[in-house]
N, C-alpha and C. Protein backbone atom coordinates (compact mmCIF):
# COMPACT_ATOMS: atom_id res chain seq x y z
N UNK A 1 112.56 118.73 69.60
CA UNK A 1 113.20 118.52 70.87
C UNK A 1 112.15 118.10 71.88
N UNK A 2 112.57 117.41 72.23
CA UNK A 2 111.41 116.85 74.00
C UNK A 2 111.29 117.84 74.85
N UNK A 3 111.07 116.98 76.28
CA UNK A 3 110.20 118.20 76.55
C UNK A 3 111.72 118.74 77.94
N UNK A 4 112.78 117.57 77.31
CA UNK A 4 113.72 117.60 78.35
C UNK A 4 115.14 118.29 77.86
N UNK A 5 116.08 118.97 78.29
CA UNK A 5 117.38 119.57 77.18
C UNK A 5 118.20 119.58 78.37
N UNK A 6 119.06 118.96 77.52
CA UNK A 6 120.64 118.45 78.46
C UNK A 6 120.84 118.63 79.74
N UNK A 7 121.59 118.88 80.72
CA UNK A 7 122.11 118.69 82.26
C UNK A 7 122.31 120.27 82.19
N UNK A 8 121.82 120.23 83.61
CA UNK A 8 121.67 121.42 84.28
C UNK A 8 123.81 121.42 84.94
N UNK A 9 124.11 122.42 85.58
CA UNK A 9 125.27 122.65 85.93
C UNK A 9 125.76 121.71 86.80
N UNK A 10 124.72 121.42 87.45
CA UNK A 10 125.22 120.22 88.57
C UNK A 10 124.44 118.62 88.28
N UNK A 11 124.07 118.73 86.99
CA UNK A 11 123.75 117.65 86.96
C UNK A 11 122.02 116.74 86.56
N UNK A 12 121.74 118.42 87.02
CA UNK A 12 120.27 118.06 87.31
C UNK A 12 119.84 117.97 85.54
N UNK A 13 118.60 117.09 85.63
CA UNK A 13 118.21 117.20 84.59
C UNK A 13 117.36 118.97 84.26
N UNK A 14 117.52 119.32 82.95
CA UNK A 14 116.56 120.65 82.79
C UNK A 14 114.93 120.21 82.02
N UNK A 15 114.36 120.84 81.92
CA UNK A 15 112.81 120.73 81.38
C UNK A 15 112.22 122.20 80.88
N UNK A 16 111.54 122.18 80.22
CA UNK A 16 111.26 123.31 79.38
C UNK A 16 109.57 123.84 80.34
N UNK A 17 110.01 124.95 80.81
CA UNK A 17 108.98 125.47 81.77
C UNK A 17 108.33 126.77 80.69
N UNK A 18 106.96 126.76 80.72
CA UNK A 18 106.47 127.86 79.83
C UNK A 18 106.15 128.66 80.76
N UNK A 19 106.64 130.27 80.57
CA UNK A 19 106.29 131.45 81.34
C UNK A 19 104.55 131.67 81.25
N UNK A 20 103.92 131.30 79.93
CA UNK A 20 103.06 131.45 79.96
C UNK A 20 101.95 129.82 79.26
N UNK A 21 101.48 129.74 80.71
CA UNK A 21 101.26 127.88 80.04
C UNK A 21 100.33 127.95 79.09
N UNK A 22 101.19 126.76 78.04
CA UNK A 22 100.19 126.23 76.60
C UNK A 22 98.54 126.34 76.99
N UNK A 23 98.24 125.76 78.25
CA UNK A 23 96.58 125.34 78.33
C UNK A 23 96.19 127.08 78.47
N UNK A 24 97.13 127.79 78.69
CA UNK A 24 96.69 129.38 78.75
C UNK A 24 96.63 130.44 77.30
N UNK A 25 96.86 129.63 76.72
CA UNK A 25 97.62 130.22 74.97
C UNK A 25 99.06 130.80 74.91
N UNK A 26 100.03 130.10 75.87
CA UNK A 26 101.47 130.31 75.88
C UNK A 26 101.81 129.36 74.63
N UNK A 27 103.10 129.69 73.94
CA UNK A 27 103.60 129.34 73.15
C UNK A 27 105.00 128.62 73.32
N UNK A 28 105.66 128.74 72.35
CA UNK A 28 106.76 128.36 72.54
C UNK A 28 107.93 129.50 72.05
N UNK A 29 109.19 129.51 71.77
CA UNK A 29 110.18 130.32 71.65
C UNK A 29 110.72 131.44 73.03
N UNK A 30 110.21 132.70 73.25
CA UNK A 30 111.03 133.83 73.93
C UNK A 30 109.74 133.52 75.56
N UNK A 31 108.81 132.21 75.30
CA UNK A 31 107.82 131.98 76.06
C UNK A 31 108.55 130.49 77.33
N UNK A 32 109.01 129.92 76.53
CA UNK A 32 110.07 129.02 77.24
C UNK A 32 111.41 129.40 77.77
N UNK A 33 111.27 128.87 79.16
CA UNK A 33 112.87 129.01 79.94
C UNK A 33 112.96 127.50 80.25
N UNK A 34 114.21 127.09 80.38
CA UNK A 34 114.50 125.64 80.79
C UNK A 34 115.37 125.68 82.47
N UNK A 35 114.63 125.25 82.70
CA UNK A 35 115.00 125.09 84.93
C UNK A 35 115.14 123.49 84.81
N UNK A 36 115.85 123.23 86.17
CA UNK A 36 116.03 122.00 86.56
C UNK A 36 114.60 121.69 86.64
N UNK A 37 114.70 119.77 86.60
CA UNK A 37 113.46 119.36 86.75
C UNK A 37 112.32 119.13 87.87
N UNK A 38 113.26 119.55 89.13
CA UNK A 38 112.68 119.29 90.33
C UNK A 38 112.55 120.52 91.00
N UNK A 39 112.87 121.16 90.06
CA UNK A 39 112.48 123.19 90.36
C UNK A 39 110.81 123.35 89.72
N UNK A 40 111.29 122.54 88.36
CA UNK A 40 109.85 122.65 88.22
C UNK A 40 108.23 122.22 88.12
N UNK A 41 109.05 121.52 89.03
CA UNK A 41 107.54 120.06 89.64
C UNK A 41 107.18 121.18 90.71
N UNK A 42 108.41 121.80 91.64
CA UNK A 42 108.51 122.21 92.83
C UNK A 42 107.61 123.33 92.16
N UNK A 43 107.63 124.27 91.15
CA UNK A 43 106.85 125.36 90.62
C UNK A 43 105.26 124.83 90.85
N UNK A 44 104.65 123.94 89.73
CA UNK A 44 103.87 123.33 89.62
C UNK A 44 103.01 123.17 91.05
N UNK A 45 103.70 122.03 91.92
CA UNK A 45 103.12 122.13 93.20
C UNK A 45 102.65 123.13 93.97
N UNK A 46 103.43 124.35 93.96
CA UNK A 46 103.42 125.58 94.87
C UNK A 46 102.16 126.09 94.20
N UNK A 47 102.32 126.18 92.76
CA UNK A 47 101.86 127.91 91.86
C UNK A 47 101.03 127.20 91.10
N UNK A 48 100.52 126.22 90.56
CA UNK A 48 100.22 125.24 89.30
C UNK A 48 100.20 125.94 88.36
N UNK A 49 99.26 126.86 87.46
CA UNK A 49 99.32 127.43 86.50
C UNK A 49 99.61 128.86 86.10
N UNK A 50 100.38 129.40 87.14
CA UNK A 50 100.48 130.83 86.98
C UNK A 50 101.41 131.45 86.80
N UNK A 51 101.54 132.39 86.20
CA UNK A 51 103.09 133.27 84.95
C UNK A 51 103.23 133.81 86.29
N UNK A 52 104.66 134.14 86.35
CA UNK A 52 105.62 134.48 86.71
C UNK A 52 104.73 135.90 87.96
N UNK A 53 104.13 136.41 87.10
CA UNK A 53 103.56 137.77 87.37
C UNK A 53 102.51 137.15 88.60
N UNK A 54 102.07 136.76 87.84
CA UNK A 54 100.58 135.57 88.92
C UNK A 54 101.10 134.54 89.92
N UNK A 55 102.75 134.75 90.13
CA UNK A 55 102.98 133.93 91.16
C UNK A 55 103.64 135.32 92.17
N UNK A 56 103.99 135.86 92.19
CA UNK A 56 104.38 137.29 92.88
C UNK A 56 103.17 138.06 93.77
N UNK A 57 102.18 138.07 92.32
CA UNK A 57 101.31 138.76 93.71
C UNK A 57 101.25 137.28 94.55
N UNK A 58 100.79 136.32 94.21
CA UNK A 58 100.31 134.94 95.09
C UNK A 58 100.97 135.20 96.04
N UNK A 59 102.04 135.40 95.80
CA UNK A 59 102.91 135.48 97.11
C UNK A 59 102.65 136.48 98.28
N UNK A 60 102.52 137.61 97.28
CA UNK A 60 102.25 139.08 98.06
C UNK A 60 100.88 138.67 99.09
N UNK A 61 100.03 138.51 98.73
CA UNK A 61 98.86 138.46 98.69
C UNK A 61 98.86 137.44 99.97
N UNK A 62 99.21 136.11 100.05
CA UNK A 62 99.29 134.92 100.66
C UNK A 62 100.00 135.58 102.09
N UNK A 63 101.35 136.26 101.70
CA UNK A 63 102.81 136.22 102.77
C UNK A 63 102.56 137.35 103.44
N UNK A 64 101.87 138.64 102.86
CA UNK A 64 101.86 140.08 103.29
C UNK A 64 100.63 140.44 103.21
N UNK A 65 99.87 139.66 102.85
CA UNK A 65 98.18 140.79 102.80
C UNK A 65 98.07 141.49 101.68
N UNK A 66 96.76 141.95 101.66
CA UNK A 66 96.12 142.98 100.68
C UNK A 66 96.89 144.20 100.71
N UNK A 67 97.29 144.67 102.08
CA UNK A 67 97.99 146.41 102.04
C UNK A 67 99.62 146.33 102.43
N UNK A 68 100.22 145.09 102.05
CA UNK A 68 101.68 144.75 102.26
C UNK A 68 101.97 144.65 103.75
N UNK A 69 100.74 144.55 104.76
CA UNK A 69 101.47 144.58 106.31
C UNK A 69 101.51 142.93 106.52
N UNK A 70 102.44 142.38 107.46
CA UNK A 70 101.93 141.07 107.81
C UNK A 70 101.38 141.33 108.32
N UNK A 71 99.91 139.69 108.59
CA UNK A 71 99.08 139.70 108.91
C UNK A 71 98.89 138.45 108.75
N UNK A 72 98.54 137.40 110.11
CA UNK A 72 98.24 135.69 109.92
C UNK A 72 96.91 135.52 110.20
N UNK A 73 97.51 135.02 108.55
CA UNK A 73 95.56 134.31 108.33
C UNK A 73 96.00 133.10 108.23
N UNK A 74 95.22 131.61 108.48
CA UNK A 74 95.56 130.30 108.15
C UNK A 74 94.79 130.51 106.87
N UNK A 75 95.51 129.85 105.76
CA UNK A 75 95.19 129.43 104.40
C UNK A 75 95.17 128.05 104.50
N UNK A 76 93.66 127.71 103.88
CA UNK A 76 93.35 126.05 103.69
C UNK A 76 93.89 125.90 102.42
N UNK A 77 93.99 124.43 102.37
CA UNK A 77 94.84 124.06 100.94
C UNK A 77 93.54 125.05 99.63
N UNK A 78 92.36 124.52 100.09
CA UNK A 78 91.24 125.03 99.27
C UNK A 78 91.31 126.21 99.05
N UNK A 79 91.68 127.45 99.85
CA UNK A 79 92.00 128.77 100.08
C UNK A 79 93.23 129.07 98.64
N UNK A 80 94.27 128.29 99.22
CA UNK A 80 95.16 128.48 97.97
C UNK A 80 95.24 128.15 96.53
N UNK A 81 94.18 127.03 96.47
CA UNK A 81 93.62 126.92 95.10
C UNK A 81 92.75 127.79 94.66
N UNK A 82 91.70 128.31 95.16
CA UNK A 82 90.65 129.18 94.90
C UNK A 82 91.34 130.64 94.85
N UNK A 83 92.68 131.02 95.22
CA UNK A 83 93.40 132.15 95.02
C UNK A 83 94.12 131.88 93.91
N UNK A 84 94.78 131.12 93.35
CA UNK A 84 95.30 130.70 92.29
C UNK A 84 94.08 130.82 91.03
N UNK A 85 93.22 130.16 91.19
CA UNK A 85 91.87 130.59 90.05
C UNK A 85 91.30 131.77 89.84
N UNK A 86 90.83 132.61 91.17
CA UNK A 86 91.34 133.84 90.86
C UNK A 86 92.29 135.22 89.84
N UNK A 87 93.77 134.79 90.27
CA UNK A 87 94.50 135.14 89.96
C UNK A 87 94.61 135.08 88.36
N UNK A 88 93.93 133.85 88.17
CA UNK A 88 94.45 133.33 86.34
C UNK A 88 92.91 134.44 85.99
N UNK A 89 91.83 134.19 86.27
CA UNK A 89 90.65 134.86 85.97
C UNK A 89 91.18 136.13 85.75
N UNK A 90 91.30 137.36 86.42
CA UNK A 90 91.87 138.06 86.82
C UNK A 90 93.00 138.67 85.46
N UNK A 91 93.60 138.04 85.37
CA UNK A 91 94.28 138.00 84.03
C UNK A 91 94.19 137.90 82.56
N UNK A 92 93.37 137.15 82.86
CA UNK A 92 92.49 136.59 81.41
C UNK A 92 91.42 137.66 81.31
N UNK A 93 90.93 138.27 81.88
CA UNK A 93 89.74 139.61 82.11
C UNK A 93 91.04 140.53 81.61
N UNK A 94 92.09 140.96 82.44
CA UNK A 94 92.62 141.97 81.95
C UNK A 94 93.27 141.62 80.08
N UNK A 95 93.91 140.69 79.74
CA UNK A 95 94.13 140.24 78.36
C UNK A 95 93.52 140.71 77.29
N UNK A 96 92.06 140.34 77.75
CA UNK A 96 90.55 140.78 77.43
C UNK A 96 90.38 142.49 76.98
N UNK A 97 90.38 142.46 78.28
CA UNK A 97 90.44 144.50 77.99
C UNK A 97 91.07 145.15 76.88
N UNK A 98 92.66 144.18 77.25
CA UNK A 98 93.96 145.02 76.28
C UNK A 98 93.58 144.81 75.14
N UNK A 99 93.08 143.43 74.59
CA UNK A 99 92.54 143.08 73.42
C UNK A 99 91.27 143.95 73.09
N UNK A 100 90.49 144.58 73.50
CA UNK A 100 89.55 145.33 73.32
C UNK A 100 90.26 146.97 72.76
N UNK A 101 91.05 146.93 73.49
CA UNK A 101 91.51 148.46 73.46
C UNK A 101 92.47 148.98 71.91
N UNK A 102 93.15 147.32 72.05
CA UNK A 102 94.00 147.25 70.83
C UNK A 102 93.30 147.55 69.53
N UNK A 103 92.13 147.00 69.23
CA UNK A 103 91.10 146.39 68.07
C UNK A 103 90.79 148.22 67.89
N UNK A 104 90.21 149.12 69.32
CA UNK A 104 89.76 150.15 69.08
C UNK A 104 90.44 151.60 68.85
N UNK A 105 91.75 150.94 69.29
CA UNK A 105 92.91 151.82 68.37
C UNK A 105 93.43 151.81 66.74
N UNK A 106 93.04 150.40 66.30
CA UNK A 106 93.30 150.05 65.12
C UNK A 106 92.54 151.13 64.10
């Protein structure tokens, strides 16, 4: 199957969005959801490479601060990329761990 699957409810085309992206070691099967296609350009643009989980805090983090109060900070575009790299780091360290912990339970 491509990378495209039939009409969305209204029409829209759908596209196969990975919860956890291939360039990250996401897969395919219970790892793919299919969204309209301009939901998920619109993903892409906002979030570029980050699971579901890694777009929540982004948000948190970006919209509410470190301790959940608002609080306006101007974010440079650079700001929001360099929080996004972060975030994936961050993840990939914790992966890391679990994979450590797993091996030393075995």
């Amino acid at each position: 199957m491509g990378n495209h699957h039939g009409n969305g409810t209204n029409g829209n085309k759908l596209t196969r969005h990975h919860l956890v992206p291939r360039s990250r070691g996401g897969g395919n099967g219970d790892n793919v959801v299919y969204i309209p296609e301009h939901r998920h350009v619109s993903w892409h643009a906002f979030f570029g490479n980050l699971t579901p989980m890694e777009a929540i805090e982004y948000i948190e983090l970006v919209f509410m601060g470190k301790k959940r109060a608002k609080i306006k900070r101007k974010w440079t575009h650079e700001d929001l990329y360099r929080l996004q790299i972060q975030l994936q780091e961050n993840a990939l360290k914790q992966k890391r761990r679990n994979e450590k912990i797993l091996k030393v339970s075995r």
